[in-house]
C-alpha atoms as a PDB file:
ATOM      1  CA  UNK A   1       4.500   1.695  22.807  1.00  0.00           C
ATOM      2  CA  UNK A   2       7.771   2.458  21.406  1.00  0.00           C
ATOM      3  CA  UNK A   3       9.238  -0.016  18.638  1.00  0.00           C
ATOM      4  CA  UNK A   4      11.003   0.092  15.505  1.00  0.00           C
ATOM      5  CA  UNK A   5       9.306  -1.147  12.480  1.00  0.00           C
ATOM      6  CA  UNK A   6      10.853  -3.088   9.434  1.00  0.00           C
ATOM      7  CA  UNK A   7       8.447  -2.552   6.590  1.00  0.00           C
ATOM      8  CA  UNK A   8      11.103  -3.531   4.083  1.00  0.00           C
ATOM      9  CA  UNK A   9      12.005  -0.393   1.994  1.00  0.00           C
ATOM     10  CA  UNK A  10      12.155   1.795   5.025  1.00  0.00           C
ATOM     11  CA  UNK A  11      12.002   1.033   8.697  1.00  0.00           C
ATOM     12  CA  UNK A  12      10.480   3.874  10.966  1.00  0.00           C
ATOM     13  CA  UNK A  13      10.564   4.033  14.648  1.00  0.00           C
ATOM     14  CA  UNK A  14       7.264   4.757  16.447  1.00  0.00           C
ATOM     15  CA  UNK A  15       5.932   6.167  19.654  1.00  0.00           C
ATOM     16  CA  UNK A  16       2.351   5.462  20.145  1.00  0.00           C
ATOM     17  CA  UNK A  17       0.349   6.892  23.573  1.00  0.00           C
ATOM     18  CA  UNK A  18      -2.678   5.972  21.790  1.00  0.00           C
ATOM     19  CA  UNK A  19      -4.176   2.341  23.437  1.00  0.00           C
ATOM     20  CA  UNK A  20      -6.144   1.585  20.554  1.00  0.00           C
ATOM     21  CA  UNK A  21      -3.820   2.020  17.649  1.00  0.00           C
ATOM     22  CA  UNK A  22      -1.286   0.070  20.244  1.00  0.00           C
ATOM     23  CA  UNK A  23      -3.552  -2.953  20.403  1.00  0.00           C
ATOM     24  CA  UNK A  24      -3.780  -2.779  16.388  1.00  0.00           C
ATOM     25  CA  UNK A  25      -0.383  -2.440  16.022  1.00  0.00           C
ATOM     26  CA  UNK A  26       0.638  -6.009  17.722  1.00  0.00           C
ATOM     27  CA  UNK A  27      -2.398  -7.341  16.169  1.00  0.00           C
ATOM     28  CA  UNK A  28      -1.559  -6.768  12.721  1.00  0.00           C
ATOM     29  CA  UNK A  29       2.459  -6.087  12.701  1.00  0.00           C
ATOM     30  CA  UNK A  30       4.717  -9.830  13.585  1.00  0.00           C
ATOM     31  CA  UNK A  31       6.800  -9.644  16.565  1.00  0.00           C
ATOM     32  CA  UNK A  32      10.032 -10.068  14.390  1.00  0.00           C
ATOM     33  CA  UNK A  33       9.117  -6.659  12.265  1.00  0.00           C
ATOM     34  CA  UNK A  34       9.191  -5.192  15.426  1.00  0.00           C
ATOM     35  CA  UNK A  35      11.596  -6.527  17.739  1.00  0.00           C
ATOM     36  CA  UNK A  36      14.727  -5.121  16.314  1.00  0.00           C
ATOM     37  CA  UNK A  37      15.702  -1.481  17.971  1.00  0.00           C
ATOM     38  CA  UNK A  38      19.652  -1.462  17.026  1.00  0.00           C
ATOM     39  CA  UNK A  39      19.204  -0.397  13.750  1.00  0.00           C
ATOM     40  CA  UNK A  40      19.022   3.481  12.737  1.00  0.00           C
ATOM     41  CA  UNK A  41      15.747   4.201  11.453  1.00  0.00           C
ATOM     42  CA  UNK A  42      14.851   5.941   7.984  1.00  0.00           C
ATOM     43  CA  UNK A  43      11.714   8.377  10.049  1.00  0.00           C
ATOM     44  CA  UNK A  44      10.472   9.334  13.457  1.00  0.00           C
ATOM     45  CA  UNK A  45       6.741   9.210  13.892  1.00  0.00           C
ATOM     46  CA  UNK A  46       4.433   9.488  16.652  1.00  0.00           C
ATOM     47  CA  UNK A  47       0.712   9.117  17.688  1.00  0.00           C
ATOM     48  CA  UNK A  48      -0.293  11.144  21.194  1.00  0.00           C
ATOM     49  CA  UNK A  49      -3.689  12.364  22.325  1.00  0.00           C
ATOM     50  CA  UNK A  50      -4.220  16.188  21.492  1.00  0.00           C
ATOM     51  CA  UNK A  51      -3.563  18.889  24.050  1.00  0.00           C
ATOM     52  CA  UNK A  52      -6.366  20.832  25.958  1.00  0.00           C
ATOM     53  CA  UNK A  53      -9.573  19.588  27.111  1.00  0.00           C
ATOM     54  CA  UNK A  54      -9.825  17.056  24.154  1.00  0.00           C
ATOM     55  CA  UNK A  55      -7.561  14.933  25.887  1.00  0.00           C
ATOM     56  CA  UNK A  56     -10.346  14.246  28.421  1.00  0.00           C
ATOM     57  CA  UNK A  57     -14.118  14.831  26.066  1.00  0.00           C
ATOM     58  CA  UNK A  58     -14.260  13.641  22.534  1.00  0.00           C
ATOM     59  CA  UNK A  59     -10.636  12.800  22.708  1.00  0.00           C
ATOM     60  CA  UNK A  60      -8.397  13.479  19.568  1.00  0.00           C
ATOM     61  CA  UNK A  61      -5.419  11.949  18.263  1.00  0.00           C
ATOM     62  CA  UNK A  62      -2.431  13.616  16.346  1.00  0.00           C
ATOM     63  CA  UNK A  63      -0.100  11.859  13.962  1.00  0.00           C
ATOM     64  CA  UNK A  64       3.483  13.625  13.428  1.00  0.00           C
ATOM     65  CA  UNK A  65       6.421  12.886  11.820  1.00  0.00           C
ATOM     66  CA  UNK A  66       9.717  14.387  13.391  1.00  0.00           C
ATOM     67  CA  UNK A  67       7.458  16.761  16.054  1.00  0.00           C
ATOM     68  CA  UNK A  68       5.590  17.927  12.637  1.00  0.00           C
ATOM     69  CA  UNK A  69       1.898  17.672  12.440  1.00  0.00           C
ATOM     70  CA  UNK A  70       1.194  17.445   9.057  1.00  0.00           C
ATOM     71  CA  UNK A  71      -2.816  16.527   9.199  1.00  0.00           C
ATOM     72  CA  UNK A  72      -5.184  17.978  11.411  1.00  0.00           C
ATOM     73  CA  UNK A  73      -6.768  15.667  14.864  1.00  0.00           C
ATOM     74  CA  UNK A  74      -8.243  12.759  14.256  1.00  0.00           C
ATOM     75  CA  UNK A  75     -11.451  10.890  16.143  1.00  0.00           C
ATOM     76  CA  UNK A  76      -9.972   8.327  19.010  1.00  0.00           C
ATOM     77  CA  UNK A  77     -11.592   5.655  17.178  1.00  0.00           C
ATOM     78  CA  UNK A  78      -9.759   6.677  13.821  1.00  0.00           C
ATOM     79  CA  UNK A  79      -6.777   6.487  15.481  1.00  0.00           C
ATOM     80  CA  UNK A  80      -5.207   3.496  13.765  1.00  0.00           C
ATOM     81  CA  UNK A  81      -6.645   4.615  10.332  1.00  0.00           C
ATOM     82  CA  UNK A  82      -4.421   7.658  10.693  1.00  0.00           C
ATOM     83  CA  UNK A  83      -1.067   6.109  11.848  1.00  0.00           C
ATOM     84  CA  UNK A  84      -1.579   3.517   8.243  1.00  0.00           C
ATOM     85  CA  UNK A  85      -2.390   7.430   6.356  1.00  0.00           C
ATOM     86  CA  UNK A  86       0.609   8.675   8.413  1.00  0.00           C
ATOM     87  CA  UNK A  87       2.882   6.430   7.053  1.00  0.00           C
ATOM     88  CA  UNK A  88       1.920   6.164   3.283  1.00  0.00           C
ATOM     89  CA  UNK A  89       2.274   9.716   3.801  1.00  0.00           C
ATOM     90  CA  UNK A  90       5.725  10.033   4.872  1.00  0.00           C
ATOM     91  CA  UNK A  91       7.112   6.909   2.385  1.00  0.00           C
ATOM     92  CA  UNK A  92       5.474   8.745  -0.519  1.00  0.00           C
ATOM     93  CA  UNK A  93       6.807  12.492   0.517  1.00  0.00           C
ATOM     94  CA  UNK A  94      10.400  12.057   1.873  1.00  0.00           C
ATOM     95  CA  UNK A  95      11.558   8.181   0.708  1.00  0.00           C
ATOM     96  CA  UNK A  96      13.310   9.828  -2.793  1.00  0.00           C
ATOM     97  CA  UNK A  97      15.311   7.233  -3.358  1.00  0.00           C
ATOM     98  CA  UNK A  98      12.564   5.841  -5.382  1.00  0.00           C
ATOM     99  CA  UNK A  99      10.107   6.222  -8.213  1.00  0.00           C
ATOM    100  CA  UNK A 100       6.948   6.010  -6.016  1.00  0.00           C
ATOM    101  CA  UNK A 101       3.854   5.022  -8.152  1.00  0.00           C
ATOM    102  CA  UNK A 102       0.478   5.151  -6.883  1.00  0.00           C
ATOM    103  CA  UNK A 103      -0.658   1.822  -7.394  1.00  0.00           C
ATOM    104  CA  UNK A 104      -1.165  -1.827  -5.522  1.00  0.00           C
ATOM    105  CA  UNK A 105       1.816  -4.310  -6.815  1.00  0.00           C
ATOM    106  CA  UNK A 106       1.555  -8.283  -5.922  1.00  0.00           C
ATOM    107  CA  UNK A 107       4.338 -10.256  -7.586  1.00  0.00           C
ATOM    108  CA  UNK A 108       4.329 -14.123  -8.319  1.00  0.00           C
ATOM    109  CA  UNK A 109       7.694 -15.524  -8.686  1.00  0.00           C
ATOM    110  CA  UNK A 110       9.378 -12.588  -8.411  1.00  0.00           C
ATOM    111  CA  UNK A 111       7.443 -11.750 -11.159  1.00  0.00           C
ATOM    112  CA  UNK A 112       5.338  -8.584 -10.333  1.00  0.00           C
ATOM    113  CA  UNK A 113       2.237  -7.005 -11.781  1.00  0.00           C
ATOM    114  CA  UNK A 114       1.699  -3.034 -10.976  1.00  0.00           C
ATOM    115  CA  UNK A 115      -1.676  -1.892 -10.443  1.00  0.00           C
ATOM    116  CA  UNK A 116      -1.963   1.853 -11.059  1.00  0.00           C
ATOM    117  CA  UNK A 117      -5.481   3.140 -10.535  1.00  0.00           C
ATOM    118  CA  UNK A 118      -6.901   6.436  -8.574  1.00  0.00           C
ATOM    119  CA  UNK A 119      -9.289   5.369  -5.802  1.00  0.00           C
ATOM    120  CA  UNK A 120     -12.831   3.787  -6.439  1.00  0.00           C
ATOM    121  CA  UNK A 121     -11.058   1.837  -9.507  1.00  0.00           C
ATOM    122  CA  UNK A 122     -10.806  -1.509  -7.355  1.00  0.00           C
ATOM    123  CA  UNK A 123      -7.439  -2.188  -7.538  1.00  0.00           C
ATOM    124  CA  UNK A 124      -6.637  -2.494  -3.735  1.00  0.00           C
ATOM    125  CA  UNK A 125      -9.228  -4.886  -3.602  1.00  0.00           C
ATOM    126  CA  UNK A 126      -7.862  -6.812  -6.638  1.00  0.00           C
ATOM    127  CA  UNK A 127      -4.472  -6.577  -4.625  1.00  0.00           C
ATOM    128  CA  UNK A 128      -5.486  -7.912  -1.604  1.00  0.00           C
ATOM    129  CA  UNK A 129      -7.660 -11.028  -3.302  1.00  0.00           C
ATOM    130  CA  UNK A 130      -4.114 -12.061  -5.267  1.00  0.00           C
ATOM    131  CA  UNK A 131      -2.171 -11.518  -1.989  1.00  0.00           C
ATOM    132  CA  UNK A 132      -4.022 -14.339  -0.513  1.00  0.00           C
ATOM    133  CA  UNK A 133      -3.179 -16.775  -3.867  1.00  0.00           C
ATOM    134  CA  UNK A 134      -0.850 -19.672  -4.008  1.00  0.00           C
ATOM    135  CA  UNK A 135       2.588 -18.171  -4.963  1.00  0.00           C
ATOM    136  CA  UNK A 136       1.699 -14.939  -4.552  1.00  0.00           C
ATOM    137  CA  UNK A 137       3.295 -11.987  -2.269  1.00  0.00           C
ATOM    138  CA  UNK A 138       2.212  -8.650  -1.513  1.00  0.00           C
ATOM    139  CA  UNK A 139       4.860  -5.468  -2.384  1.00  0.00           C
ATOM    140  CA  UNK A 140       2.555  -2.880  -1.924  1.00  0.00           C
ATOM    141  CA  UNK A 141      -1.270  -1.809  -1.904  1.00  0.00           C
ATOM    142  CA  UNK A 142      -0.379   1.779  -1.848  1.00  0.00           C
ATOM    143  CA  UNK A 143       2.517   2.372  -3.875  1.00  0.00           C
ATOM    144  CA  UNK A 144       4.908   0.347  -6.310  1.00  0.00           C
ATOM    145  CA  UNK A 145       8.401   1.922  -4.815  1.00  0.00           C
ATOM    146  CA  UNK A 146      10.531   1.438  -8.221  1.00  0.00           C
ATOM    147  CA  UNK A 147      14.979   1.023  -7.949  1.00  0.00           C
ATOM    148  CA  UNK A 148      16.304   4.095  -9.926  1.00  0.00           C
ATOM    149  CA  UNK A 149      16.745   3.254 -13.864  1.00  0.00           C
ATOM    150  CA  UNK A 150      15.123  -0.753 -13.591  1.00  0.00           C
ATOM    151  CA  UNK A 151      12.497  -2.084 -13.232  1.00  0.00           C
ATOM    152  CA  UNK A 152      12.438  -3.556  -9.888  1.00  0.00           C
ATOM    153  CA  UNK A 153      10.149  -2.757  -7.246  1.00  0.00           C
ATOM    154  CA  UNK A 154      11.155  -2.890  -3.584  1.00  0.00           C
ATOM    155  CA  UNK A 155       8.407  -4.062  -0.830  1.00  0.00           C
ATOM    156  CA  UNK A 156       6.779  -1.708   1.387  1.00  0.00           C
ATOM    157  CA  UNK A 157       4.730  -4.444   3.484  1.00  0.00           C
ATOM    158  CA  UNK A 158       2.192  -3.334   6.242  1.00  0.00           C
ATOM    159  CA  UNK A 159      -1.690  -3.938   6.258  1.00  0.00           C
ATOM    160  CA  UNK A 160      -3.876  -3.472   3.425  1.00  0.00           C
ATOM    161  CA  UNK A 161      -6.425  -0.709   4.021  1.00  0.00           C
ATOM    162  CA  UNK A 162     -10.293  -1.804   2.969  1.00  0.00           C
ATOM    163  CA  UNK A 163     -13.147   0.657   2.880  1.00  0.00           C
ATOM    164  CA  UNK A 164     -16.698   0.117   2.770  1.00  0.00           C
ATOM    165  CA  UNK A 165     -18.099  -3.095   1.134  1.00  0.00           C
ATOM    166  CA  UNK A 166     -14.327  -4.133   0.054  1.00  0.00           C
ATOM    167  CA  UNK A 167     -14.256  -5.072   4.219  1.00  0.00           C
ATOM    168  CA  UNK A 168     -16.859  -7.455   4.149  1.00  0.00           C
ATOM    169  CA  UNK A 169     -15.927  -9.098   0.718  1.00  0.00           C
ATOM    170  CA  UNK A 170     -12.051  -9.667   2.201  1.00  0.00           C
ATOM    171  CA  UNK A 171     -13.143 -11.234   5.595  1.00  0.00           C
ATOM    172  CA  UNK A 172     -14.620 -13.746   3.289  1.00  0.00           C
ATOM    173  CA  UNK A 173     -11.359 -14.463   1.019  1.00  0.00           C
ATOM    174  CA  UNK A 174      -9.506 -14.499   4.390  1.00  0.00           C
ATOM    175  CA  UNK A 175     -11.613 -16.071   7.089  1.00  0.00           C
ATOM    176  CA  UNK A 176      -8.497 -16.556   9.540  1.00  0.00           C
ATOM    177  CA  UNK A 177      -7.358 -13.022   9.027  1.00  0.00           C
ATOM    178  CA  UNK A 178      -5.906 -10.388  11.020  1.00  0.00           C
ATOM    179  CA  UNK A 179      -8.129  -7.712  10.900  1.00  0.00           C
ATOM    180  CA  UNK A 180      -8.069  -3.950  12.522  1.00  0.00           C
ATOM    181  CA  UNK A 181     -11.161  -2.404  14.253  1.00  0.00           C
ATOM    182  CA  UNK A 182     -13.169  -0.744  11.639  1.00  0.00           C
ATOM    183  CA  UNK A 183     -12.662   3.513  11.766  1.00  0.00           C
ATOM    184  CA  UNK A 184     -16.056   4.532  11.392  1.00  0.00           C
ATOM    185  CA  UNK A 185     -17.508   7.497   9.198  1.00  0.00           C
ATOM    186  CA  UNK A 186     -14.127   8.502   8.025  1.00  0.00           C
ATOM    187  CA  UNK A 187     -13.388  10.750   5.348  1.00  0.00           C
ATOM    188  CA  UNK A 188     -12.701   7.451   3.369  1.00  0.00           C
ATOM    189  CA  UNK A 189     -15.726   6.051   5.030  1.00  0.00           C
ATOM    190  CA  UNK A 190     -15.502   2.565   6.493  1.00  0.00           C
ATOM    191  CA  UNK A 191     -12.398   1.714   7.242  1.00  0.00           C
ATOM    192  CA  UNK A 192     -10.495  -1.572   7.949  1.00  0.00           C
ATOM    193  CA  UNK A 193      -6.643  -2.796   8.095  1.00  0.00           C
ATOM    194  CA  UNK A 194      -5.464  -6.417   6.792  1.00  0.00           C
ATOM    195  CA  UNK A 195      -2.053  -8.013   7.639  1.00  0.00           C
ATOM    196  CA  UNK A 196      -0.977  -9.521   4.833  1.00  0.00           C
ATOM    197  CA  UNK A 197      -0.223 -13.171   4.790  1.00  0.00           C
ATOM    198  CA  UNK A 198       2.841 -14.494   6.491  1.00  0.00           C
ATOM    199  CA  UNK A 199       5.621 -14.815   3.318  1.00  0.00           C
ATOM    200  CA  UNK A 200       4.762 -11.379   2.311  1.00  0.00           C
ATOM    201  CA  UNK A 201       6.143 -10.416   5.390  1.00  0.00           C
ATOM    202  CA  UNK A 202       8.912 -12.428   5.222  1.00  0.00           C
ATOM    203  CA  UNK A 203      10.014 -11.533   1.641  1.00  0.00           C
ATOM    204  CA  UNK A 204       9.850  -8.064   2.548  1.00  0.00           C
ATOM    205  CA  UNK A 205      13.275  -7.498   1.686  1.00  0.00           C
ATOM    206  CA  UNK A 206      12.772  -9.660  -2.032  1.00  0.00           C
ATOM    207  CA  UNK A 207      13.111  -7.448  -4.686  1.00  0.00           C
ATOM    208  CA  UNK A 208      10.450  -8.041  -7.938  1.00  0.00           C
ATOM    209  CA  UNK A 209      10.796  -7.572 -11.591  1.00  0.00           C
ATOM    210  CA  UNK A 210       7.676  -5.265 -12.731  1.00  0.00           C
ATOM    211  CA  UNK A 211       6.435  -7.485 -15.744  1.00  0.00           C
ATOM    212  CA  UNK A 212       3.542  -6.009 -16.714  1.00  0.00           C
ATOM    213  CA  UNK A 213       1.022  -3.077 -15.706  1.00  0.00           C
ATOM    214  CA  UNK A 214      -2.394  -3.082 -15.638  1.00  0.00           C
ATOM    215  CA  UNK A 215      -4.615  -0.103 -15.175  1.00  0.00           C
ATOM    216  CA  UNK A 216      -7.906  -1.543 -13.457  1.00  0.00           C
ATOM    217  CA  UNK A 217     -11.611  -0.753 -13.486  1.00  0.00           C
ATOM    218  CA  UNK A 218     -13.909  -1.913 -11.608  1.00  0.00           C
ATOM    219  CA  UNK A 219     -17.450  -2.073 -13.313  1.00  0.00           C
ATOM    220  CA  UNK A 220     -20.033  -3.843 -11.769  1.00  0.00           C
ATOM    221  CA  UNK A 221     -21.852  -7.005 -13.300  1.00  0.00           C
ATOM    222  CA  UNK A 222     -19.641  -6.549 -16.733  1.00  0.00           C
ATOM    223  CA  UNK A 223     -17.302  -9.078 -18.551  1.00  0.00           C
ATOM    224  CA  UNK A 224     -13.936  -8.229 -18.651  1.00  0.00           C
ATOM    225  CA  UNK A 225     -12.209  -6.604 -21.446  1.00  0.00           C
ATOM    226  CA  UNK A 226      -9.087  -6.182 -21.826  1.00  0.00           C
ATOM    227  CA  UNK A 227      -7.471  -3.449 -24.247  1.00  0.00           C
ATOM    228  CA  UNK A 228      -3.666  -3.448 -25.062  1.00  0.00           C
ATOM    229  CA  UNK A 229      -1.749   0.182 -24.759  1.00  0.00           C
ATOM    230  CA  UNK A 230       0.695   1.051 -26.870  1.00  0.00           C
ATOM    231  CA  UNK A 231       3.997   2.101 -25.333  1.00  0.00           C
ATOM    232  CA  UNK A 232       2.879   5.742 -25.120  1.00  0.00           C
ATOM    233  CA  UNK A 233      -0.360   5.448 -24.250  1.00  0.00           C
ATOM    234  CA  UNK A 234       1.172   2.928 -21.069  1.00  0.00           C
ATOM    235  CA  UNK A 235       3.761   5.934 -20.616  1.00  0.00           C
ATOM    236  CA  UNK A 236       1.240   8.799 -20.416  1.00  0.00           C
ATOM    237  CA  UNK A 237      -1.190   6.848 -18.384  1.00  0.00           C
ATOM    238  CA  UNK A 238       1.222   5.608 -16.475  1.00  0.00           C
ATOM    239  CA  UNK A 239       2.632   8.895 -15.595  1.00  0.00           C
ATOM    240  CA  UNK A 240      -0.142  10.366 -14.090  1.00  0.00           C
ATOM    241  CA  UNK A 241       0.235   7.986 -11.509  1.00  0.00           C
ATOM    242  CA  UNK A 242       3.895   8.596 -10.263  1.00  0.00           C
ATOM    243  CA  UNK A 243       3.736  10.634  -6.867  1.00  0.00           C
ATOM    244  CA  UNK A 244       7.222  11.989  -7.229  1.00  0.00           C
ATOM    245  CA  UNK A 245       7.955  12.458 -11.074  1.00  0.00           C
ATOM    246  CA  UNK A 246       9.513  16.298 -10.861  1.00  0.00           C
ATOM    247  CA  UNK A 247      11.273  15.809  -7.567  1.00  0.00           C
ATOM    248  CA  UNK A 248      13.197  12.628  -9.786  1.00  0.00           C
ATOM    249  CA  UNK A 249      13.608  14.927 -13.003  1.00  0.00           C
ATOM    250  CA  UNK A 250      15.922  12.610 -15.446  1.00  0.00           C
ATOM    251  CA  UNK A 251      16.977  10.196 -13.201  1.00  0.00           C
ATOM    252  CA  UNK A 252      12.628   9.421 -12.865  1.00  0.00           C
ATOM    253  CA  UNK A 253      12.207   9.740 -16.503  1.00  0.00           C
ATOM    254  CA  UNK A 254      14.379   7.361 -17.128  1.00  0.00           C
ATOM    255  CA  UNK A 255      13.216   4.909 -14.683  1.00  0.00           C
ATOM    256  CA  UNK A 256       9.756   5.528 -15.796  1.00  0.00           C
ATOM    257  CA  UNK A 257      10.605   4.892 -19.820  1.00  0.00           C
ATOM    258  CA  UNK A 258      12.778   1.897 -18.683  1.00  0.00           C
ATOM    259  CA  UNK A 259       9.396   0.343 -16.836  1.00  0.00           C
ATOM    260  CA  UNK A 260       7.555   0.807 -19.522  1.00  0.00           C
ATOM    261  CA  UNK A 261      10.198  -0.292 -22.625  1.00  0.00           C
ATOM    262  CA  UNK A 262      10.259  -3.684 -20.111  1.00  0.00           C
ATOM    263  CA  UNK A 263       6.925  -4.273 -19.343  1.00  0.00           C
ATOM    264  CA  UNK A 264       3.381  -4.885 -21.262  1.00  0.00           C
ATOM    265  CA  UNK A 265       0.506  -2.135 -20.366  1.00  0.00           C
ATOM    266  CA  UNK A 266      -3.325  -2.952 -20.532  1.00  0.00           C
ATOM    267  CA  UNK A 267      -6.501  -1.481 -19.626  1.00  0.00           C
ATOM    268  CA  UNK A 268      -8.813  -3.751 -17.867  1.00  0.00           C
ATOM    269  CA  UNK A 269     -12.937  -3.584 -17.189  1.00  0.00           C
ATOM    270  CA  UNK A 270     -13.625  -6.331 -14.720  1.00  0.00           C
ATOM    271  CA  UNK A 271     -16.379  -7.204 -12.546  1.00  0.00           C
ATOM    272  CA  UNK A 272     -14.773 -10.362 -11.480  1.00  0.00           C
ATOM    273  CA  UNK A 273     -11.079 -10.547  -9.596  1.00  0.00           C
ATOM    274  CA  UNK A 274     -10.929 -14.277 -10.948  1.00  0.00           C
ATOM    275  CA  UNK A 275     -11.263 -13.361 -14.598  1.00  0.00           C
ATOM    276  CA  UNK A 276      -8.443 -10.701 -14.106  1.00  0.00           C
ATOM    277  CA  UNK A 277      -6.148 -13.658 -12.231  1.00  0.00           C
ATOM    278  CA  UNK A 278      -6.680 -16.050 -15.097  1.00  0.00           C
ATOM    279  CA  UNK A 279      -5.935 -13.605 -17.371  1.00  0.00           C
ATOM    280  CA  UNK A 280      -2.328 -12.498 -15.379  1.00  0.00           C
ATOM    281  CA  UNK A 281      -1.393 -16.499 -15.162  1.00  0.00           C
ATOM    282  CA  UNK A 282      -2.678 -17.275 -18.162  1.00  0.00           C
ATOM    283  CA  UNK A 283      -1.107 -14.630 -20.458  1.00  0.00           C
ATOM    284  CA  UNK A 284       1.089 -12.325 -18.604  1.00  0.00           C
ATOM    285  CA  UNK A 285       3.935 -14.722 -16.250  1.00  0.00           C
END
C-alpha cells in the first residue's frame, strides 16, 4: 500500500508492506483522505517486515520515518499500533510550526475544549465519548496543535487509540464503529484504534477557538468536583504539558500566555463523562 494521507494539519505519504496494518488502514482511514497523491507531502513514513530470519519466524515490523528507524521492531500483530505511535511521533517531533500540547481537544461550534492530562488521567476516553455527541468534532486525542500567538487549534484527525477497559466501554458508546484489531500485550497493554465519526473527518481542515482547558482526573465511583485555576496556576500546569515549549522559545511563550489570558482553566475529579459534558455545555460554551 502506498497512499498519501490528509490528516488535516499535515498530510504524510505512506508505504506499508505490512498486510495487517494495510487492512486497518482502509478500515479506519475514508477513501477521500486517501485518494489524493498530487499534493507534496509534509513526511515520508514507512512500515516493512524486519530483515533476517524474522521476516519468516515471529515476524517483526519496523516503522521509519525518511529511512530512519526511530523505535525498535515491533510484534506482527502490533503492527498497526505502531504506525498510529509512528505518526504521533513524527507530528509531535518535526511539525514546529505549532505549539503541540499533549492533550485530547473536541470542539463544539468551533468552540474547543483542551484536555491536557498525562496518561491513566482519562482524558482520551473523555475525548472520544464527546466525539460521538451531537455538535461535536474531534481535533485531536493526542495533541492540541495550537496557530503561533492565538488561540486556535488546527485538527490532526486519525483514529483514537483505546487501551484496556477504555475498548470495551467505547464499543458500547459507538456500536456501529470502525474499530482496529486489538494489539495484544503491548507496552500500553490492550490496544484498539477508533475512526472518528464522519464530520470530524470532514472538518479536518476547520480551525477551533480553544475556550477553555480542563485538566482531567479520572477517579473511580467519585462525584465530580470541579476547582477553578487561577491564571498561573492554568499557565504552570498547563506548561508541563507542551511537547515543544524550548524548541518555540518566545514565539511559544507567547502563544502559550495568549491561550491561557483567552481561555478559563479548571481541575476536574470525575467518575462520570456525563457530569463533565453537562458541566462544558452548561457553563463553559
Amino acid at each position: 500500500m502506498k497512499s498519501l494521507i490528509d490528516f488535516g494539519a499535515v498530510k504524510i505519504y505512506i508505504d506499508c508492506s505490512v498486510k495487517l496494518a494495510e487492512r486497518n488502514i482502509n478500515h479506519l482511514y475514508p477513501s477521500y483522505v486517501l485518494e489524493d497523491n498530487t499534493v507534496p507531502p509534509d513526511y515520508f513514513v514507512s512500515l516493512k517486515y524486519g530483515g533476517g530470519i524474522r521476516r519468516f519466524v515471529r515476524k517483526q515490523v519496523l516503522f521509519e520515518q525518511d529511512s530512519k528507524s526511530h523505535f525498535k521492531p515491533v510484534p506482527e500483530n502490533h503492527a498497526y499500533a505502531s504506525f498510529e505511535w509512528g505518526l504521533n511521533y513524527v507530528v509531535s517531533n518535526y511539525a514546529q510550526e505549532f505549539l503541540t500540547i499533549h492533550s485530547g481537544v473536541v470542539a463544539n461550534n468551533d468552540k474547543a475544549v483542551i484536555f491536557p492530562a498525562p496518561p491513566g488521567s482519562g482524558k482520551s476516553t473523555l475525548t472520544t465519548y464527546l466525539m460521538g455527541l451531537p455538535g461535536w468534532r474531534l481535533l485531536s486525542d493526542e495533541m492540541a496543535l495550537m496557530l503561533p500567538e492565538t488561540s486556535y487549534i488546527q485538527p490532526l484527525i486519525k483514529p483514537v487509540c483505546l487501551k484496556n477497559n477504555s475498548i470495551d466501554i467505547a464499543k458500547k458508546w459507538f456500536p456501529d464503529g470502525k474499530f482496529s484489531s486489538i494489539a495484544s500485550a503491548t507496552a500500553k497493554g490492550d490496544v484498539a484504534h477508533l475512526s472518528p465519526p464522519a464530520s470530524s473527518w470532514q472538518q479536518r481542515d476547520r480551525v477551533a477557538k480553544a475556550k477553555a482547558i480542563i485538566f482531567p482526573k479520572y477517579t473511580p465511583n467519585k462525584k465530580m468536583e470541579i476547582y477553578k485555576l487561577d491564571k498561573n496556576q492554568g499557565f504552570m500546569q498547563l506548561a508541563e504539558n507542551v511537547i515543544n515549549l524550548s524548541l518555540q522559545g518566545e514565539r511559544g511563550f507567547n502563544t502559550l500566555t495568549h491561550l491561557i489570558e483567552n481561555t478559563e482553566q479548571f481541575e476536574i475529579l470525575y467518575s462520570d463523562v456525563n457530569e463533565v459534558k453537562d458541566f462544558i455545555e452548561q457553563d463553559l460554551l
